[in-house]
Protein backbone atom coordinates (compact mmCIF):
# COMPACT_ATOMS: atom_id res chain seq x y z
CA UNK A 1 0.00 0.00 0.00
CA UNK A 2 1.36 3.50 -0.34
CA UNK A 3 -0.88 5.84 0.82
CA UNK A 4 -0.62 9.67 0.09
CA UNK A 5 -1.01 11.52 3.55
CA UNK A 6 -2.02 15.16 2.57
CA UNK A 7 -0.47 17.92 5.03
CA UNK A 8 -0.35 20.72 2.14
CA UNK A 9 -3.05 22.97 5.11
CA UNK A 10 -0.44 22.35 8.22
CA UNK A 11 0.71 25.28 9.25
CA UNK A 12 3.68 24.45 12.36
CA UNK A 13 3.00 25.85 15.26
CA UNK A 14 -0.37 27.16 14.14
CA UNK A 15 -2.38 23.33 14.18
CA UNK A 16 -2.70 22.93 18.26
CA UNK A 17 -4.10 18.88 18.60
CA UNK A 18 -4.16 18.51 14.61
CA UNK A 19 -0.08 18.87 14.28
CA UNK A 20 0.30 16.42 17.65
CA UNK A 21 -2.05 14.12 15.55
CA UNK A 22 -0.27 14.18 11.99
CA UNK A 23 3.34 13.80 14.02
CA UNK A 24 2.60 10.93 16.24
CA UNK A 25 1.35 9.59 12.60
CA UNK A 26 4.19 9.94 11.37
CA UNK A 27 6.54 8.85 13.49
CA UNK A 28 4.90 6.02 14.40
CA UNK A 29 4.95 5.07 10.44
CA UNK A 30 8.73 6.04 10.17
CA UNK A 31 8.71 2.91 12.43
CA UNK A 32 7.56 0.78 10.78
CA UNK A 33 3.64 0.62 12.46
CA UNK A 34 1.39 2.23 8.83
CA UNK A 35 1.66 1.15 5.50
CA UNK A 36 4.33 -0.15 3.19
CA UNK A 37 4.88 3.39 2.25
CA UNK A 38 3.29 6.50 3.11
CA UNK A 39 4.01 9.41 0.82
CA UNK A 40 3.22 12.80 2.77
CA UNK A 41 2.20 15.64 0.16
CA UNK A 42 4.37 18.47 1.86
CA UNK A 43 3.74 22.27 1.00
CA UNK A 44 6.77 25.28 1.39
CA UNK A 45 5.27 25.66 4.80
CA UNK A 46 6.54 22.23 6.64
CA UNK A 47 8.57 20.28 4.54
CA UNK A 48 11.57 20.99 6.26
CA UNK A 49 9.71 20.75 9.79
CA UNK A 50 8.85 17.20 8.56
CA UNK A 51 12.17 16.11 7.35
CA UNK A 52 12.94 14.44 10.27
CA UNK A 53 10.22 11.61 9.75
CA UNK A 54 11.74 10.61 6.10
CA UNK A 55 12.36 6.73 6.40
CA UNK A 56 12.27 3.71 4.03
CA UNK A 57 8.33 3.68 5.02
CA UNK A 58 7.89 7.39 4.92
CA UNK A 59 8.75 9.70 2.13
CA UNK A 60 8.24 13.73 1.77
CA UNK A 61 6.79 14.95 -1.66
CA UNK A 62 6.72 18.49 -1.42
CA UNK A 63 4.00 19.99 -4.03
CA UNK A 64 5.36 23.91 -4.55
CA UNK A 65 2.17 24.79 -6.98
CA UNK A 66 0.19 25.37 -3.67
CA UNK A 67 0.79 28.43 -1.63
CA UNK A 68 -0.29 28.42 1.75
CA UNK A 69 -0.11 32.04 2.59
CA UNK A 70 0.38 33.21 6.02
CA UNK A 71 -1.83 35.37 7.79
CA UNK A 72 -5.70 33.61 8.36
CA UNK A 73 -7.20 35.36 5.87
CA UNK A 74 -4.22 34.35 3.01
CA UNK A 75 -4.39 30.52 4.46
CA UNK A 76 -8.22 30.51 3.78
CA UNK A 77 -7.82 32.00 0.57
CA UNK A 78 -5.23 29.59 -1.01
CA UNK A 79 -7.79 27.08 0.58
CA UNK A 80 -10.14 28.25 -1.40
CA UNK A 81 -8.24 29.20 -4.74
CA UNK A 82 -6.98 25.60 -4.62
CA UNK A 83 -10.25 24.01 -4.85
CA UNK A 84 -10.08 25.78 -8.83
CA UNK A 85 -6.05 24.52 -9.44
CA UNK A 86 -6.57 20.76 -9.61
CA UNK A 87 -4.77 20.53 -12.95
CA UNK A 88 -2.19 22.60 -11.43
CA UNK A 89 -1.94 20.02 -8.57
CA UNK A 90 -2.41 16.87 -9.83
CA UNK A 91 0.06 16.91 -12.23
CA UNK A 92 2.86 17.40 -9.19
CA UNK A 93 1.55 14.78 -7.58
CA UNK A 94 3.81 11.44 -7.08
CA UNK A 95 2.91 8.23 -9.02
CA UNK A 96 1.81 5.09 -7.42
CA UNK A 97 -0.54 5.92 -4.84
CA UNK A 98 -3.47 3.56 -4.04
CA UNK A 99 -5.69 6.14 -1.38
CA UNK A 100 -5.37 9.90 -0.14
CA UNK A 101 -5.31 10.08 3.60
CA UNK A 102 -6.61 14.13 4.51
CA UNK A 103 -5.88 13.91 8.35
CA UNK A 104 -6.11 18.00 8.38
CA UNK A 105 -9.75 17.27 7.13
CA UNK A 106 -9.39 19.82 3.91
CA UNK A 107 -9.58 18.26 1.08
CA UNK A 108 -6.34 19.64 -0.75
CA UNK A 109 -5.59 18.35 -3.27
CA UNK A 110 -8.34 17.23 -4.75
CA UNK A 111 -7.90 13.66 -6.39
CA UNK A 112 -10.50 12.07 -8.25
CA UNK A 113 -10.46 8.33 -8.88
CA UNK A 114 -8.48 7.34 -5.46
CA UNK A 115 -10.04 6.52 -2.35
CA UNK A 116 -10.48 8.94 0.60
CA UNK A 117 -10.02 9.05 4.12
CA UNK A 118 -10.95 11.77 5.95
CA UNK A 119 -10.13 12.74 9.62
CA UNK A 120 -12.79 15.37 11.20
CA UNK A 121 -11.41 15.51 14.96
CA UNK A 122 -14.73 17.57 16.26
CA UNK A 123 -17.65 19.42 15.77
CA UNK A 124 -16.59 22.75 17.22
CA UNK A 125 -18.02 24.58 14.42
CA UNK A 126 -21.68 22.92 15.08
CA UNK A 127 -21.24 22.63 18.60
CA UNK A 128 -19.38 25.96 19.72
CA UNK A 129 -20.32 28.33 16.60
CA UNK A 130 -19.86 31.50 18.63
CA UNK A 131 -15.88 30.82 18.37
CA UNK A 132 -16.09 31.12 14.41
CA UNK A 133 -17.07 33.83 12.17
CA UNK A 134 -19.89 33.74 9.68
CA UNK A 135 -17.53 33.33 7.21
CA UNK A 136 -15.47 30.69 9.26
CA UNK A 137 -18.72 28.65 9.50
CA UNK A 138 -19.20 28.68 5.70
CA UNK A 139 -15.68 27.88 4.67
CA UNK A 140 -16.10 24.84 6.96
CA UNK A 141 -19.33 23.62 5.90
CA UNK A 142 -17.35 22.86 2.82
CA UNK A 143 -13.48 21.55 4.02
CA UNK A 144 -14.97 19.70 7.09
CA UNK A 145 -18.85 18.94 6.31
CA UNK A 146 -18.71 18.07 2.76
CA UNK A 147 -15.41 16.38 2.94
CA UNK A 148 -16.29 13.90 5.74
CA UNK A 149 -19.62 12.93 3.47
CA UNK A 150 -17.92 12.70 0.74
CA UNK A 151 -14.87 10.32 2.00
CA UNK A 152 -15.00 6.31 1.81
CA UNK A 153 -14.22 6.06 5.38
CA UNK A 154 -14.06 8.79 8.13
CA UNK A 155 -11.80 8.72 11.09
CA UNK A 156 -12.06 10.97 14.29
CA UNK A 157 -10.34 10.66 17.99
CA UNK A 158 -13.38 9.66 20.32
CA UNK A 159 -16.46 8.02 20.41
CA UNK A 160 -18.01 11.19 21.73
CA UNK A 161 -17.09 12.79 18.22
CA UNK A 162 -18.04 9.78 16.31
CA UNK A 163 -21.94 10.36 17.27
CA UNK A 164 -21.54 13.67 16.77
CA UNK A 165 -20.32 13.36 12.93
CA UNK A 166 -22.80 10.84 12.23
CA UNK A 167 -25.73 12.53 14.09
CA UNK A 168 -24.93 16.21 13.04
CA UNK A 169 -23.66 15.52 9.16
CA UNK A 170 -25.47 12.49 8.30
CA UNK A 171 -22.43 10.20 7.73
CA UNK A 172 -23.68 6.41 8.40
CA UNK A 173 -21.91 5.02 11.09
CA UNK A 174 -20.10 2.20 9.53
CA UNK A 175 -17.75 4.41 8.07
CA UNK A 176 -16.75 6.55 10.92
CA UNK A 177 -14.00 5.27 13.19
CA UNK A 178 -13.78 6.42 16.81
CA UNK A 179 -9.59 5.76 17.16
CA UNK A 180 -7.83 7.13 20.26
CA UNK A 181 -4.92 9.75 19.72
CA UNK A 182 -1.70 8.37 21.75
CA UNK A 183 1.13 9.75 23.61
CA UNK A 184 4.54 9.87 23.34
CA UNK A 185 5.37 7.74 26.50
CA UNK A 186 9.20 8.72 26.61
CA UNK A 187 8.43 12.04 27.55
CA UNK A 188 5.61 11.67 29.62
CA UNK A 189 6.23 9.30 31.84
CA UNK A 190 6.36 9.63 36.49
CA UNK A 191 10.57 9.15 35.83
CA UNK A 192 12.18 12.69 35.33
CA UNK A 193 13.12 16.74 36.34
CA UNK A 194 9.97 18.67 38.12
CA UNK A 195 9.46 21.51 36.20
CA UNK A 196 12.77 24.24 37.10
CA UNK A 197 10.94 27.74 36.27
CA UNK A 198 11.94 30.86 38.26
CA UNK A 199 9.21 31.66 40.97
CA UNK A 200 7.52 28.25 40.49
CA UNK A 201 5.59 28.46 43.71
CA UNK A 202 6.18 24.81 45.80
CA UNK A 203 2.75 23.79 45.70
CA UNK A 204 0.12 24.79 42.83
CA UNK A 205 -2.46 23.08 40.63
CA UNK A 206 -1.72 23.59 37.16
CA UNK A 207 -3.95 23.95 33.69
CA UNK A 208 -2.39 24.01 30.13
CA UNK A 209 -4.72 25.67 28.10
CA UNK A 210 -4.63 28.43 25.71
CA UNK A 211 -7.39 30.88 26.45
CA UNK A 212 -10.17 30.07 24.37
CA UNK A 213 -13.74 30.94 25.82
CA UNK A 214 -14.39 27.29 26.05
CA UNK A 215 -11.53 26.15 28.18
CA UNK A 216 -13.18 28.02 30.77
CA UNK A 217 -10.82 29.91 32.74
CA UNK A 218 -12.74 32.41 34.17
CA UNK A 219 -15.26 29.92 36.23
CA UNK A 220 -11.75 28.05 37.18
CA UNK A 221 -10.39 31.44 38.37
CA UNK A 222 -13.54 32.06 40.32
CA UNK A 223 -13.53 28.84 41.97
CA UNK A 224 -9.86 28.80 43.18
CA UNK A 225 -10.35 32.09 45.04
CA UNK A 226 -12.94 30.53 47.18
CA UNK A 227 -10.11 28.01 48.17
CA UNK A 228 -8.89 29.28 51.62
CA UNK A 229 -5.20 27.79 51.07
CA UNK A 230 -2.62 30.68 51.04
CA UNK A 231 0.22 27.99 50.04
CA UNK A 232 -1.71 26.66 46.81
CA UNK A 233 -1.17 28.21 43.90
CA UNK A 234 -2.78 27.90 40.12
CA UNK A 235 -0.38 27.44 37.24
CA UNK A 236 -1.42 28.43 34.00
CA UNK A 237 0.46 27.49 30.31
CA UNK A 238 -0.60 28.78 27.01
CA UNK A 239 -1.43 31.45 25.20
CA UNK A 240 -4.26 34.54 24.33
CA UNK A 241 -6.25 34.03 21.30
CA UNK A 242 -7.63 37.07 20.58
CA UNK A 243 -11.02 36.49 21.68
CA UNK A 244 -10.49 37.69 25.57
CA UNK A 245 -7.25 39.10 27.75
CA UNK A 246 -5.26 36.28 29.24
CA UNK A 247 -5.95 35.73 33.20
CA UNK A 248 -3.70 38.20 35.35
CA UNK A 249 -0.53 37.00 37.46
CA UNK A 250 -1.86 37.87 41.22
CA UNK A 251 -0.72 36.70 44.34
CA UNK A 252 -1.88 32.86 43.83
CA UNK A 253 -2.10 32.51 40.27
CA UNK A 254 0.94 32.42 37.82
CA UNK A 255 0.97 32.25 33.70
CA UNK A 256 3.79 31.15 32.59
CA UNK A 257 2.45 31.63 28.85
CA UNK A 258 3.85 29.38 26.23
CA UNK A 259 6.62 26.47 27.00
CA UNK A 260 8.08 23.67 25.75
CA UNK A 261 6.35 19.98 25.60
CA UNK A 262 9.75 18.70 28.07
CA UNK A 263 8.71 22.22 30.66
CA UNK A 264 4.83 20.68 30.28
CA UNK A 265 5.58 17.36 31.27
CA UNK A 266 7.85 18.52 34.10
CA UNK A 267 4.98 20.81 35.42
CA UNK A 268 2.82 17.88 35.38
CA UNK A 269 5.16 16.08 37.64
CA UNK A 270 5.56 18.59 39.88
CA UNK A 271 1.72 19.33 40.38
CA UNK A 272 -0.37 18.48 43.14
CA UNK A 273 -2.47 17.98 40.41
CA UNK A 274 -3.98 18.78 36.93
CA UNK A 275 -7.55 20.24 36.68
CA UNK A 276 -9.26 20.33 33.60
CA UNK A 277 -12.68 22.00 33.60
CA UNK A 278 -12.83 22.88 29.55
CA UNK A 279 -16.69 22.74 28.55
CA UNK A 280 -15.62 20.98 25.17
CA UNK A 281 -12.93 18.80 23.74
CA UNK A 282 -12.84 16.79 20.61
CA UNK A 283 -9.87 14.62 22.44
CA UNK A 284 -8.09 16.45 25.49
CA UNK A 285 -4.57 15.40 25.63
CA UNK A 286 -3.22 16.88 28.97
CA UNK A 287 -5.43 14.35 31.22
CA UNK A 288 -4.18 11.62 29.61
CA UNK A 289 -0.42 13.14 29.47
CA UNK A 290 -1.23 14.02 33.40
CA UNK A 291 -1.49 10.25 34.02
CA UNK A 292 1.28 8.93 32.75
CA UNK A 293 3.39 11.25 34.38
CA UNK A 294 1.81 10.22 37.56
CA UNK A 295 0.05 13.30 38.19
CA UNK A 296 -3.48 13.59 39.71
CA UNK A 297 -6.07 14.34 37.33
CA UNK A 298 -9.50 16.33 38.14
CA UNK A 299 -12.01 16.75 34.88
CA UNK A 300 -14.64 18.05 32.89
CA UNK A 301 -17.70 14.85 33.28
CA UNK A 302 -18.33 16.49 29.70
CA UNK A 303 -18.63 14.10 26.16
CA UNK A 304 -14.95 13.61 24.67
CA UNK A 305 -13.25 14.35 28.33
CA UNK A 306 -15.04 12.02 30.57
CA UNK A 307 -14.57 8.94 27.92
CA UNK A 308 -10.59 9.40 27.62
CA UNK A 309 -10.22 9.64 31.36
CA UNK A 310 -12.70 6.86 32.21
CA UNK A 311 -12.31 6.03 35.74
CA UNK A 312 -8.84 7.33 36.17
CA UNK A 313 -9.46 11.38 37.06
CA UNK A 314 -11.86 12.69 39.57
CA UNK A 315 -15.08 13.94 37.56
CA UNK A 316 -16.96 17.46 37.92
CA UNK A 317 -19.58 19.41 36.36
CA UNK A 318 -17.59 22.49 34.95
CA UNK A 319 -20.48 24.73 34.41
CA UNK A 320 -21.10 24.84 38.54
CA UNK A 321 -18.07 26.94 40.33
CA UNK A 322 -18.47 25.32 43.64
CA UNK A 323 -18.11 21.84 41.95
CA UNK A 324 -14.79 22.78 40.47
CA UNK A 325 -13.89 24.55 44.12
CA UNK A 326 -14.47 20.93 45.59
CA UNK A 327 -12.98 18.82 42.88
CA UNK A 328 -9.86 21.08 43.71
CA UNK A 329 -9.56 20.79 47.24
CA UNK A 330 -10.27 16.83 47.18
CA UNK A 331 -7.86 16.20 44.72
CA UNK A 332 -5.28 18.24 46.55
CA UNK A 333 -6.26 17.33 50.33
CA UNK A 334 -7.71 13.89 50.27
CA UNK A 335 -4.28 11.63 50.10
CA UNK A 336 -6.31 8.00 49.23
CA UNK A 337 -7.99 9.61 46.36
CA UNK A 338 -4.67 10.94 45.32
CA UNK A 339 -3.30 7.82 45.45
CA UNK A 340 -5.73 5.81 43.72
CA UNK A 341 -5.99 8.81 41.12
CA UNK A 342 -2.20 8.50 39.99
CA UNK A 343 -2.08 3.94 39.98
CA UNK A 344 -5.53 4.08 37.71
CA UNK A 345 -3.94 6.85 35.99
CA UNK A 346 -0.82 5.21 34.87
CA UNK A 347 -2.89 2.24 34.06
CA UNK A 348 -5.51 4.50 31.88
CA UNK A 349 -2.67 6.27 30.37
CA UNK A 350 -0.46 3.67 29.41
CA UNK A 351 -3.71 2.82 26.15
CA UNK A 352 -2.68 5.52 24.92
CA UNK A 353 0.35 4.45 22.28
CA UNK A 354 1.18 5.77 18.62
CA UNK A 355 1.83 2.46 17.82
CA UNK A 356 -2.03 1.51 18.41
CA UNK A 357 -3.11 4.75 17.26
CA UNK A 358 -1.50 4.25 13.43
CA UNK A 359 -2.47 0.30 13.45
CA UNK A 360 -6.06 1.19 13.67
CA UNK A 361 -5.29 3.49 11.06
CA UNK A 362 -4.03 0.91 8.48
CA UNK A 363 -7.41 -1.04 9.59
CA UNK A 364 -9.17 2.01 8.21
CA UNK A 365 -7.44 2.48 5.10
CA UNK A 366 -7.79 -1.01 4.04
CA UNK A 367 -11.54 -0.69 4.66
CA UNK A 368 -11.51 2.20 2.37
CA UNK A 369 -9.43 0.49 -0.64
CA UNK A 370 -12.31 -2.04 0.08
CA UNK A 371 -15.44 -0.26 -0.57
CA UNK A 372 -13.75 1.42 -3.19
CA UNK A 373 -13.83 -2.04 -5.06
């Protein structure tokens, strides 16, 4: 099989959850865990941030007729002007393949005759449409809507989304594939540094979250000042997004802002715990990360959150203050819980594998060649 994995839409840095999906892919079929070959349609973008996953099972084809543009309003347009250059496209493309693989969920370039898979990772834009402008909305009625009814076989990272798509859009349920994201286990893991930041206060709760209205950081903020604790602290990661100011550094609440993927592992280690009260996730990869690095987890009870922590992280309602009050002060004061919260936690995290994550993924793709027969 060589399968043409489309990435001409990533944008580094810019992708959040998508770019953690398409490089645990990736590496994971470097090793030797997809197809015979994959062939990764690269754009001017990424191809040499994706260099390092070239392999005798992985090869980069970079496609320079599509310009990706670099602002939101350019990326949408080439987006958009694409969908009118197929000619232009196709005839870069590399010979050989058997089925196009969109895990950014655009549909760029636009192949006919091959099988398609499509990854759609959530319904934000159905689910949360205040977050996206009427123009936003449209665009992705056609890249994410049409694209997943379109495709042979859909995949997406929970069961939670999986209902969604097929409720929502119409797509029968046989062909969408509920397939758990996974972790990469030899950075995450209890074994290693605590986090060494200046002014990292000795004992704090910490939340790694850029500041989107849905990750909910102002009913968090409100519920840790009702905690009477003067030596717990809140530790917050990530960055503004435009849509409101990030929280404010005050006496028990640092933001450390952006930092690296080693500093966010050691922060989980060094946590009394991690609490999570985002109203929405397609996925939610710092619980599980959390786990395996044998920190405590408290969490949203909410759709794609609740099913990836299962019975391994302390469950709340996030839309009720005083419920996210409690959940902190158990998880932080209550020393059984905390120790049955970090053994089911390594046990829940340690699903979580690449490895699984890109087998399921050849499953898929050999369902697709199938129905395309």
């Amino acid at each position: 099989m060589n399968l043409g994995l489309s990435l001409l839409t990533l944008f580094p840095g810019r992708a959040g959850g998508a770019e953690t999906y398409v490089r645990g892919l990736l590496g994971a079929y470097a090793a030797g865990e997809g197809p015979e070959l994959t062939t990764a349609l690269v754009g001017r973008q990424n191809a040499s941030s994706l260099q390092g996953f070239e392999s005798p099972t992985v090869a980069l084809a970079p496609m320079s007729s599509y310009r990706p543009g670099n602002s939101s309003t350019t990326r949408l347009l080439a987006m958009e002007t694409a969908r009118f250059k197929k000619r232009a496209l196709a005839r870069e493309l590399p010979p050989g393949l058997d089925l196009i693989h969109y895990p950014v969920t655009v549909p760029i370039p636009q192949i006919d005759g091959l099988p398609r898979v499509v990854s759609l990772l959530d319904l934000q834009h159905h689910d949360l449409p205040a977050m996206f402008s009427p123009a936003e909305r449209r665009f992705r009625s056609w890249a994410y809507d049409r694209s997943a009814a379109d495709a042979d076989q859909v995949i997406t990272i929970t069961q939670f989304s999986a209902d969604r798509i097929s409720e929502r859009l119409g797509v029968e349920s046989s062909k969408v594939h509920a397939i758990h994201l996974g972790i990469d286990h030899s950075v995450f893991a209890p074994d290693g540094p605590a986090a060494a930041i200046a002014g990292l206060p000795e004992r704090y709760v910490y939340y790694p979250a850029n500041n989107w209205p849905h990750k909910n950081h102002d009913r968090l903020l409100e519920a840790f000042a009702a905690i009477d604790d003067a030596e717990l602290h809140l530790v917050l990661t990530g960055g503004a997004t435009g849509k409101q100011p990030l929280p404010a550094d005050n006496a028990r609440v640092r933001h450390l802002g952006h930092v690296t993927t080693e500093q966010v592992a050691a922060l989980y280690r060094g946590a009394e715990a991690l609490i999570f009260p985002s109203l929405y996730e397609g996925f939610g990869l710092p619980p599980v990360e959390a786990m395996a690095c044998g920190c405590p987890v408290a969490a949203s009870n909410v759709g794609a959150v609740a099913e990836v922590c299962g019975d391994a992280a302390l469950l709340f309602d996030p839309t009720d203050v005083d419920a996210i009050t409690d959940a902190i002060v158990r998880v932080t004061s209550d020393q059984q819980l905390r120790a049955q919260l970090r053994a089911d936690g390594l046990l829940q995290a340690a699903r979580f594998t690449w490895e699984a994550t890109a087998q399921q993924h050849l499953a898929v793709y050999w369902q697709a060649l199938e129905r395309a027969r």
